[in-house]
N, C-alpha and C. Protein backbone atom coordinates (compact mmCIF):
# COMPACT_ATOMS: atom_id res chain seq x y z
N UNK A 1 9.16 -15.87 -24.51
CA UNK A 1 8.27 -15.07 -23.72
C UNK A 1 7.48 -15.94 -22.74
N UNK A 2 7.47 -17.13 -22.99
CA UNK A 2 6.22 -18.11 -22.28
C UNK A 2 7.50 -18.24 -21.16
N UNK A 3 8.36 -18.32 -20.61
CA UNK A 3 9.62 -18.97 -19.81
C UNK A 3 9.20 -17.89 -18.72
N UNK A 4 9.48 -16.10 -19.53
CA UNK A 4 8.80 -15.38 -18.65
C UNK A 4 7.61 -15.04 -17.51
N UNK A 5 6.88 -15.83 -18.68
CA UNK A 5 5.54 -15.84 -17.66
C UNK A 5 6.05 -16.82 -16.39
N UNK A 6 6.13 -18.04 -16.87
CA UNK A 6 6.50 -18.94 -15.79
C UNK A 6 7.23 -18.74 -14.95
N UNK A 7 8.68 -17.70 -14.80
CA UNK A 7 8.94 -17.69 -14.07
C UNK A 7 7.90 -16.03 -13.02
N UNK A 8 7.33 -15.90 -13.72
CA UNK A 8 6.73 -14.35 -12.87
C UNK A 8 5.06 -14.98 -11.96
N UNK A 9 4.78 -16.35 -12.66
CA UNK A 9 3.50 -16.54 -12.08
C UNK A 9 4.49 -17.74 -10.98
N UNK A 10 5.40 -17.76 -11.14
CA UNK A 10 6.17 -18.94 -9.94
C UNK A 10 6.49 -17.97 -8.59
N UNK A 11 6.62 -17.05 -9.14
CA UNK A 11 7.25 -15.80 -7.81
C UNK A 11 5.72 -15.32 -6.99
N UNK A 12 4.93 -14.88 -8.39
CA UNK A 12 3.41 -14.83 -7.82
C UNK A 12 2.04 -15.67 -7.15
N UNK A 13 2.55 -17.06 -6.81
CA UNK A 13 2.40 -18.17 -6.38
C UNK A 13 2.47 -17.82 -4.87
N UNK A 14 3.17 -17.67 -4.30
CA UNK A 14 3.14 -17.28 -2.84
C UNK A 14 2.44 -16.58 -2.57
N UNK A 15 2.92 -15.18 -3.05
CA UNK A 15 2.28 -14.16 -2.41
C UNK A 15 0.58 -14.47 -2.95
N UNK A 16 -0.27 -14.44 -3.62
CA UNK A 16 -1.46 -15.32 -4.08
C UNK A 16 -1.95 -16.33 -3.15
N UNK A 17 -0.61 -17.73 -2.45
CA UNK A 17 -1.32 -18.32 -1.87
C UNK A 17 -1.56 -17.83 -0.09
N UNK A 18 -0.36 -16.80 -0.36
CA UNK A 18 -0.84 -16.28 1.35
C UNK A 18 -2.54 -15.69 1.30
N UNK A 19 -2.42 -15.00 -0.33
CA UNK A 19 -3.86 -14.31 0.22
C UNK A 19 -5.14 -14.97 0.09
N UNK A 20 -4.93 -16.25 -0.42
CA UNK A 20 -6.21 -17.06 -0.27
C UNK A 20 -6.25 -17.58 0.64
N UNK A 21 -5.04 -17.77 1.41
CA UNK A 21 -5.29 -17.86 2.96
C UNK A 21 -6.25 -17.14 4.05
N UNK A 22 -5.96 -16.02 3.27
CA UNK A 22 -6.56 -15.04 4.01
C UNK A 22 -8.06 -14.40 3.83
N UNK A 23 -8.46 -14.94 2.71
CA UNK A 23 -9.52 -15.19 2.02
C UNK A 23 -10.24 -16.30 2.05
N UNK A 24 -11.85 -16.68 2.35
CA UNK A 24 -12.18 -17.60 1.81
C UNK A 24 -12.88 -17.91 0.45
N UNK A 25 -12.56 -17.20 -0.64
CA UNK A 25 -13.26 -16.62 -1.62
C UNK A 25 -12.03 -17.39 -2.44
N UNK A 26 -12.48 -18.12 -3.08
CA UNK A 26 -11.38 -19.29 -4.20
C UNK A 26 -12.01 -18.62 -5.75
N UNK A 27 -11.23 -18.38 -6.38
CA UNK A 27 -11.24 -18.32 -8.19
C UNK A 27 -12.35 -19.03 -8.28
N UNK A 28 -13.59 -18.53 -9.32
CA UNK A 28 -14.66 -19.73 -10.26
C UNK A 28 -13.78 -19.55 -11.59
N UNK A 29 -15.02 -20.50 -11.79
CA UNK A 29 -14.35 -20.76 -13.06
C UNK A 29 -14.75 -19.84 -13.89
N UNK A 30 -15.47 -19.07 -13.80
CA UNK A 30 -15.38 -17.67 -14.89
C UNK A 30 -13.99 -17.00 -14.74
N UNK A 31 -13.62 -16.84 -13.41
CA UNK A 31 -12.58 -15.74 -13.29
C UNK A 31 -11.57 -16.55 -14.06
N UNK A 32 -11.26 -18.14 -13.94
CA UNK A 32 -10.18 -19.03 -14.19
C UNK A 32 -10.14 -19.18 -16.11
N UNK A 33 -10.80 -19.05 -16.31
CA UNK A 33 -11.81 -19.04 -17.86
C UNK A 33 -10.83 -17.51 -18.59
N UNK A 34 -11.70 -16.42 -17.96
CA UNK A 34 -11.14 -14.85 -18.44
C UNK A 34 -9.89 -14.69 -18.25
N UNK A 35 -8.98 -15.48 -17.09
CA UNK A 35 -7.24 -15.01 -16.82
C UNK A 35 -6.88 -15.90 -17.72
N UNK A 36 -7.37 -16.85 -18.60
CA UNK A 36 -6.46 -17.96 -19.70
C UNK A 36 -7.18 -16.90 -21.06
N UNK A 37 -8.25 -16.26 -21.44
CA UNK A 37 -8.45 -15.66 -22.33
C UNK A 37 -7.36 -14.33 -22.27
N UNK A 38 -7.30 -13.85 -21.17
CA UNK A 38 -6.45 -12.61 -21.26
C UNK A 38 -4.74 -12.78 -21.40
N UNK A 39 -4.53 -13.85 -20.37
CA UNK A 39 -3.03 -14.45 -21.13
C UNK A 39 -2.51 -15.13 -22.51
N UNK A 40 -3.98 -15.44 -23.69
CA UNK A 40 -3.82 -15.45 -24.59
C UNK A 40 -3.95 -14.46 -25.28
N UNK A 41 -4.46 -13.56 -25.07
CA UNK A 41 -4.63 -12.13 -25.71
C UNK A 41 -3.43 -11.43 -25.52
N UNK A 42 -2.49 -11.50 -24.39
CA UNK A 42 -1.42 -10.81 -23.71
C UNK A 42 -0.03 -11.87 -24.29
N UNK A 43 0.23 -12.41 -24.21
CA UNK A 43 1.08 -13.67 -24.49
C UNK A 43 0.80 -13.96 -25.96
N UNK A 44 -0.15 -13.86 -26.77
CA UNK A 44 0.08 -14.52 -27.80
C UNK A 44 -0.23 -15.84 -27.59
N UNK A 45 -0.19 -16.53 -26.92
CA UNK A 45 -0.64 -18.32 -26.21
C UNK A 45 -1.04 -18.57 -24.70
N UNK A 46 -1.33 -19.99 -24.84
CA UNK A 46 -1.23 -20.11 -23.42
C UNK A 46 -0.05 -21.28 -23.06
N UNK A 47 1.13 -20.84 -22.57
CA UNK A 47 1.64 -21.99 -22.13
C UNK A 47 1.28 -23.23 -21.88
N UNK A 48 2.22 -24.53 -21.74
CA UNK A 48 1.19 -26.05 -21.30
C UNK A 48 1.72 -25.93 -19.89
N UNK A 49 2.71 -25.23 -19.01
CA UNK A 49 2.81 -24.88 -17.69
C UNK A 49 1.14 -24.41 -17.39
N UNK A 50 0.90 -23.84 -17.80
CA UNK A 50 -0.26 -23.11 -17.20
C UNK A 50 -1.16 -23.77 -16.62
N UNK A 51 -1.52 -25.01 -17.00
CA UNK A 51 -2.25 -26.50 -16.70
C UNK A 51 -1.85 -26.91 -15.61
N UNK A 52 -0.62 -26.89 -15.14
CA UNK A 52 0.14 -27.39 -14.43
C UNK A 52 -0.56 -26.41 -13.15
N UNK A 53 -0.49 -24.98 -13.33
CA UNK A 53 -0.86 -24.03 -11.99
C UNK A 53 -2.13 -24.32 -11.26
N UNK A 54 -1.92 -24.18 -10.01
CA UNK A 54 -3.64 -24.26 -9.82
C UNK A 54 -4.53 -23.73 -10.23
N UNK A 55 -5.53 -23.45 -10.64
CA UNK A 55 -7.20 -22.80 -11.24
C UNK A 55 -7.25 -22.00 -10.23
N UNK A 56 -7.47 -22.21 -9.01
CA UNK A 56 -7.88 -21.10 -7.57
C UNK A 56 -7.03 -19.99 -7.62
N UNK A 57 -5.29 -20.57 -7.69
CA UNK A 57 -4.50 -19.19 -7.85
C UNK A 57 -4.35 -18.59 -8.79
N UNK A 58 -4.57 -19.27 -10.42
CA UNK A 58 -4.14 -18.58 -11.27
C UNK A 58 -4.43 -16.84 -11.73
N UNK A 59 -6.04 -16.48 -11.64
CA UNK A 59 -6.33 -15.45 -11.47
C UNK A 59 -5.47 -14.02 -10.83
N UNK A 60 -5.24 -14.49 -9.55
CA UNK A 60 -4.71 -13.91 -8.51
C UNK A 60 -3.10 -13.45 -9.16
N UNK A 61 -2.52 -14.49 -9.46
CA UNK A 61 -1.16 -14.33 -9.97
C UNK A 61 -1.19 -13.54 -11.53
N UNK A 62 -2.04 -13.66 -12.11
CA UNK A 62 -1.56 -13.20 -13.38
C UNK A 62 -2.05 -11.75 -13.07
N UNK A 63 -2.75 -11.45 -12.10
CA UNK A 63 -3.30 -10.35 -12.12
C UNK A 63 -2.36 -9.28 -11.63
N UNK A 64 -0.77 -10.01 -10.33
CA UNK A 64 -0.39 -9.69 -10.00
C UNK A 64 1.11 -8.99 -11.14
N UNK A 65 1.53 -10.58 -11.79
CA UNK A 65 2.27 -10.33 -13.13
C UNK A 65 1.66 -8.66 -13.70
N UNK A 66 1.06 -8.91 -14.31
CA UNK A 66 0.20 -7.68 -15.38
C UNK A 66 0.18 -6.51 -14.67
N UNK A 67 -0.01 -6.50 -13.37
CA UNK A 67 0.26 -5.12 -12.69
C UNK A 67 1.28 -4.68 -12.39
N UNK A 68 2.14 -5.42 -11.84
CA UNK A 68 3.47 -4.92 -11.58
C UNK A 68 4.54 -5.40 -12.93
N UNK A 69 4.88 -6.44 -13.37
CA UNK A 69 6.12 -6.63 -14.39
C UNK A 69 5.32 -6.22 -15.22
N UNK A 70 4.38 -6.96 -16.23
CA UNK A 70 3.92 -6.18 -17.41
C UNK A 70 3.90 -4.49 -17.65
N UNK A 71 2.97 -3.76 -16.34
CA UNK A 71 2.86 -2.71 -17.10
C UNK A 71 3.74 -2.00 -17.09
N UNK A 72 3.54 -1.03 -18.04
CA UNK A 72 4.53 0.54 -18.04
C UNK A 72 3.97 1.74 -17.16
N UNK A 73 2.95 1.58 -16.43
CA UNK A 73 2.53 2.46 -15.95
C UNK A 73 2.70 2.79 -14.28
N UNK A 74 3.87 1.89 -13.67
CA UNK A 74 4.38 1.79 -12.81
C UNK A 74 5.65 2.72 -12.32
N UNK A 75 6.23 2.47 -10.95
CA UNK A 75 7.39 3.95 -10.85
C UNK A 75 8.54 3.72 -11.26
N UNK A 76 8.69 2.31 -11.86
CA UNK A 76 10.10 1.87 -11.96
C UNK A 76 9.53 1.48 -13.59
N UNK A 77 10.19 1.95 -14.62
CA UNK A 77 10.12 1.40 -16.22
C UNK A 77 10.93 -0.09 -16.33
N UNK A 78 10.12 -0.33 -17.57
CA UNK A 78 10.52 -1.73 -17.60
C UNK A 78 11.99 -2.58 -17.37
N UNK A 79 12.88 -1.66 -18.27
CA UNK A 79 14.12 -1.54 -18.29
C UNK A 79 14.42 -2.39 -16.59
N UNK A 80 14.57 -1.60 -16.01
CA UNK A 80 14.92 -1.42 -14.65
C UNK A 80 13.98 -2.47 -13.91
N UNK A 81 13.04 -2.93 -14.34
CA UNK A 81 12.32 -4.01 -13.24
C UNK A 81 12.91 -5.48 -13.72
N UNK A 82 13.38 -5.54 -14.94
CA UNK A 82 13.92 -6.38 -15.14
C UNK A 82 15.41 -6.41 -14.96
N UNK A 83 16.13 -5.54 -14.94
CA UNK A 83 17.41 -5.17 -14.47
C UNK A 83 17.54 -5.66 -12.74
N UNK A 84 16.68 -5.91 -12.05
CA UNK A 84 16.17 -5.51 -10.59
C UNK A 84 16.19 -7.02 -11.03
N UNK A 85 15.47 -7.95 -11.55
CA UNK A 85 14.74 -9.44 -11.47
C UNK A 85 16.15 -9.98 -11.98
N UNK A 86 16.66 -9.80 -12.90
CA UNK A 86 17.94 -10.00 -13.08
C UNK A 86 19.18 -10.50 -11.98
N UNK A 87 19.18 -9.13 -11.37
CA UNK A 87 19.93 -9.28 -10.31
C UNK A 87 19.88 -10.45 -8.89
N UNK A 88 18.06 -10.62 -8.79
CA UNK A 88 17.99 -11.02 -7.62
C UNK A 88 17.78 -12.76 -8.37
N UNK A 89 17.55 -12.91 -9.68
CA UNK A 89 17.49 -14.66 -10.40
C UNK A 89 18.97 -14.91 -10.30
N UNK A 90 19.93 -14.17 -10.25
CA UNK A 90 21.40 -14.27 -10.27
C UNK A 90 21.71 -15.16 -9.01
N UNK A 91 20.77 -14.14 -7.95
CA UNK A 91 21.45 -14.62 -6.71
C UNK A 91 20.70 -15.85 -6.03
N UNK A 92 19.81 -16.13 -6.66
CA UNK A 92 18.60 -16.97 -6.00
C UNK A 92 19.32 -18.88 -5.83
N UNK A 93 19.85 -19.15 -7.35
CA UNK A 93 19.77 -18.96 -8.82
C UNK A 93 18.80 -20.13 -9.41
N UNK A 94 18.05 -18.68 -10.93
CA UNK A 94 17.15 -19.51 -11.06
C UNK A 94 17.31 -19.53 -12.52
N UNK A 95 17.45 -20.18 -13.20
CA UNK A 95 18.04 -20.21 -14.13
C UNK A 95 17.04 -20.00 -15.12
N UNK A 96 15.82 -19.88 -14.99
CA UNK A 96 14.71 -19.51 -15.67
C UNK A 96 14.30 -18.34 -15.77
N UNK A 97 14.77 -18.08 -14.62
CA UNK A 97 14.65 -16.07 -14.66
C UNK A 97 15.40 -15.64 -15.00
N UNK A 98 16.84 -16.31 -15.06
CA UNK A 98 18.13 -15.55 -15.69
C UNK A 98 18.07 -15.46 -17.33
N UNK A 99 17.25 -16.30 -17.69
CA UNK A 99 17.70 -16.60 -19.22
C UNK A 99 16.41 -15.31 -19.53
N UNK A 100 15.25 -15.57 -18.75
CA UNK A 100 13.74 -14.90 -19.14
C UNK A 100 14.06 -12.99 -19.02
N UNK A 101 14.88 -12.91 -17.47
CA UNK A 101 14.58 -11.31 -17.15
C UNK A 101 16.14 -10.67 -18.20
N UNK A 102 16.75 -11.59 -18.71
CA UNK A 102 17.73 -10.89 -19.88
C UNK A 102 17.55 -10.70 -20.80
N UNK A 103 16.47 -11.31 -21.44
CA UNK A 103 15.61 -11.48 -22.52
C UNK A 103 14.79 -9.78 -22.87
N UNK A 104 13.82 -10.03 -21.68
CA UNK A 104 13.34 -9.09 -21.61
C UNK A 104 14.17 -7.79 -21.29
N UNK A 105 15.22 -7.78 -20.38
CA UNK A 105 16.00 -6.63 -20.11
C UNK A 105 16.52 -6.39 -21.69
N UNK A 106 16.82 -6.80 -22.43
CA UNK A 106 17.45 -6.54 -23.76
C UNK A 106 16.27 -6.07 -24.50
N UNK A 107 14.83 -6.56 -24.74
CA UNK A 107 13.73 -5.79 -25.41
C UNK A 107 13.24 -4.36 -24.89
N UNK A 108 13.81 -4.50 -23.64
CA UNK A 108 13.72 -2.95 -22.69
C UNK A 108 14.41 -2.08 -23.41
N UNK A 109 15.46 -2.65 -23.88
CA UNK A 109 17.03 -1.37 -24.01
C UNK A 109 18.14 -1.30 -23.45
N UNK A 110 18.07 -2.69 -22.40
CA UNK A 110 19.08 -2.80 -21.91
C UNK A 110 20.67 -3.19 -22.83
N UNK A 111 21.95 -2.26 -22.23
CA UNK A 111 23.08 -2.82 -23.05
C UNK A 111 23.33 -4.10 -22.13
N UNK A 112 24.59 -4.56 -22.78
CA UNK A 112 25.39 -5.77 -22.33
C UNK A 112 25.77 -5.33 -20.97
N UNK A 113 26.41 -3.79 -20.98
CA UNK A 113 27.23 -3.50 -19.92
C UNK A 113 26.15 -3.05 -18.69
N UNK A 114 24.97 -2.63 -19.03
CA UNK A 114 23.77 -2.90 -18.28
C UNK A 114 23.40 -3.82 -17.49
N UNK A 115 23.62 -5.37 -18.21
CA UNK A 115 23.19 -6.49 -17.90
C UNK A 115 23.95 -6.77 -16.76
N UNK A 116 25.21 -6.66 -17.19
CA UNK A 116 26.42 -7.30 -16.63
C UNK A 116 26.68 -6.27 -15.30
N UNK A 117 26.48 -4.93 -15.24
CA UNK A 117 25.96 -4.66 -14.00
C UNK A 117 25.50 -4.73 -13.07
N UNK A 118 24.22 -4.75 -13.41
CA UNK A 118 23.47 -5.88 -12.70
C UNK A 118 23.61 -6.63 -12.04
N UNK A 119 24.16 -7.61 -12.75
CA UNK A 119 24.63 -8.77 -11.88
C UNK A 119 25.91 -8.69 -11.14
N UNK A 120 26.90 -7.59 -11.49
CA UNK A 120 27.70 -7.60 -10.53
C UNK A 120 27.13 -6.85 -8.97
N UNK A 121 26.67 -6.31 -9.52
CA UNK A 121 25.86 -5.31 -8.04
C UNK A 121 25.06 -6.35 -7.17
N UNK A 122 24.38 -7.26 -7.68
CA UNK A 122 23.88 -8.32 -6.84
C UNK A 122 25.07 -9.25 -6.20
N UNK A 123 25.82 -9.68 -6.97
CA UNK A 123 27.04 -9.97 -6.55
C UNK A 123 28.14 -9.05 -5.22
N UNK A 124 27.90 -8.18 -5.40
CA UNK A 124 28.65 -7.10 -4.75
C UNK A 124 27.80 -7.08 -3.14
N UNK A 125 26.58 -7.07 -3.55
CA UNK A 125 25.98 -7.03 -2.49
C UNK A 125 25.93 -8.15 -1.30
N UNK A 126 25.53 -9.24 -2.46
CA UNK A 126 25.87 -11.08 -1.64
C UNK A 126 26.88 -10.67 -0.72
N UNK A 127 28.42 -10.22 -1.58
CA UNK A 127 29.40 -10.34 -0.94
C UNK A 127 29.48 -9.42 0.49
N UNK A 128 29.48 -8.47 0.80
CA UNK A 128 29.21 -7.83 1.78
C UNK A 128 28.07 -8.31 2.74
N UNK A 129 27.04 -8.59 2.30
CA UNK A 129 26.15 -9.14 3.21
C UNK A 129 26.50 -10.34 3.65
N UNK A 130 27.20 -11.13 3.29
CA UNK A 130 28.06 -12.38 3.80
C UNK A 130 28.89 -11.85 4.90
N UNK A 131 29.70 -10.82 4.92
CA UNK A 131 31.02 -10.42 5.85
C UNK A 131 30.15 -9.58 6.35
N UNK A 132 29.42 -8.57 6.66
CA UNK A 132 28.23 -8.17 7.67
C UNK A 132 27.89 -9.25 8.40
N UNK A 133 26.99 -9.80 8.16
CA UNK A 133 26.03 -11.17 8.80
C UNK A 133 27.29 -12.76 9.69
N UNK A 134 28.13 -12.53 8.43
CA UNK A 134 28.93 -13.67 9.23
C UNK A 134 29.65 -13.40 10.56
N UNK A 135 30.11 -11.74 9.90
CA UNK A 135 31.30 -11.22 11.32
C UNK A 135 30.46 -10.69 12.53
N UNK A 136 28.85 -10.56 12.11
CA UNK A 136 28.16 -9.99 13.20
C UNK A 136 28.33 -8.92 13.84
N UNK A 137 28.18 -7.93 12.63
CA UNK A 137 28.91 -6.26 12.94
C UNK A 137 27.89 -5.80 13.53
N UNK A 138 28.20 -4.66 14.70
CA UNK A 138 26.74 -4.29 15.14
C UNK A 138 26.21 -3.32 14.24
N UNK A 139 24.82 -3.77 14.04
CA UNK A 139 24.03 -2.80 13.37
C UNK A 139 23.64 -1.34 13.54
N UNK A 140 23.66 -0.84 15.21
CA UNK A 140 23.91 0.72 15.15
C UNK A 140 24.61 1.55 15.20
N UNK A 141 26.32 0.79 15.26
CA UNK A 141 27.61 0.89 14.98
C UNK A 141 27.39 1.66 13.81
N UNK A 142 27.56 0.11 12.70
CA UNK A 142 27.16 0.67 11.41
C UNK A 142 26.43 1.25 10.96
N UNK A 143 25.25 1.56 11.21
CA UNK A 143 24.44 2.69 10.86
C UNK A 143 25.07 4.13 11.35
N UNK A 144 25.52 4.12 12.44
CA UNK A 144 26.44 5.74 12.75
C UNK A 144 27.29 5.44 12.26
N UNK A 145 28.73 4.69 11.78
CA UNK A 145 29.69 5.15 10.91
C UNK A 145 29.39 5.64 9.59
N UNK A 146 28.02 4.96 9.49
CA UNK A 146 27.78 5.03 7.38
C UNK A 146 27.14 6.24 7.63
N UNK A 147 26.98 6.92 8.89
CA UNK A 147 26.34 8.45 8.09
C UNK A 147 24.45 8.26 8.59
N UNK A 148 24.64 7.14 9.37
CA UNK A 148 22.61 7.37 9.89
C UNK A 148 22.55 7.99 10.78
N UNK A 149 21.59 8.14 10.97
CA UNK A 149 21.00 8.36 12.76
C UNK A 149 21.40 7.79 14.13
């Protein structure tokens, strides 16, 4: 479960440091204090990665984790957000998310043939978006043959 976190506060790292960009308002150490109490409350531990993250972003990121992958109270169920993280650690490849979002896709409910979906559909997709992009098909071509506007 700790592999998980790491790889979900590594994805949440960016988007976090764009917005302290955009912010001049940095994490105290209360806020930095309460996001290591709540990831031990949530986690069961605190990773020794966690040391490793910055203090300013950590807040920001776990807050982001816990809202979107953690909860269930989102439009997409768990199952499926990890089915989704799956697909795109496949293609990235990150081998930390592959081992972490299968993990979790299997505590979801995911089957084998689920999994393995997944990853072919990301696969499926690579592949086409390779022969799109390489052959330089026109895009409103293709949008009126496939049935758009």
């Amino acid at each position: 479960m700790f592999a998980f976190l790491a790889v979900r506060l590594s994805r949440a790292v960016v988007l976090s440091s764009l917005a302290m960009l955009a912010t001049p308002l940095l994490a105290n150490a209360d806020d930095y204090d309460a996001t290591l109490k709540d990831i031990q409350s949530t986690m069961g531990g605190v990773p020794s990665f966690i040391k490793q993250f910055p203090k300013a972003g950590l807040p920001g990121a776990w807050a982001e984790v816990k809202a979107i992958e953690l909860s269930d109270k989102t439009a997409l169920p768990p199952k499926v957000k990890s089915l989704i993280s799956l697909a795109v650690a496949a293609q990235i490849p990150c081998s930390y998310c592959i081992w972490s979002d299968t993990q979790d896709a299997k505590r979801a409910g995911a089957t084998d043939e689920e999994i393995q979906e997944a990853v072919a559909m990301a696969a499926l997709t690579r592949h086409w978006s390779t022969i799109f992009n390489g052959m330089q098909v026109d895009f409103e071509q293709f949008k009126k043959e496939m049935g758009g506007q």
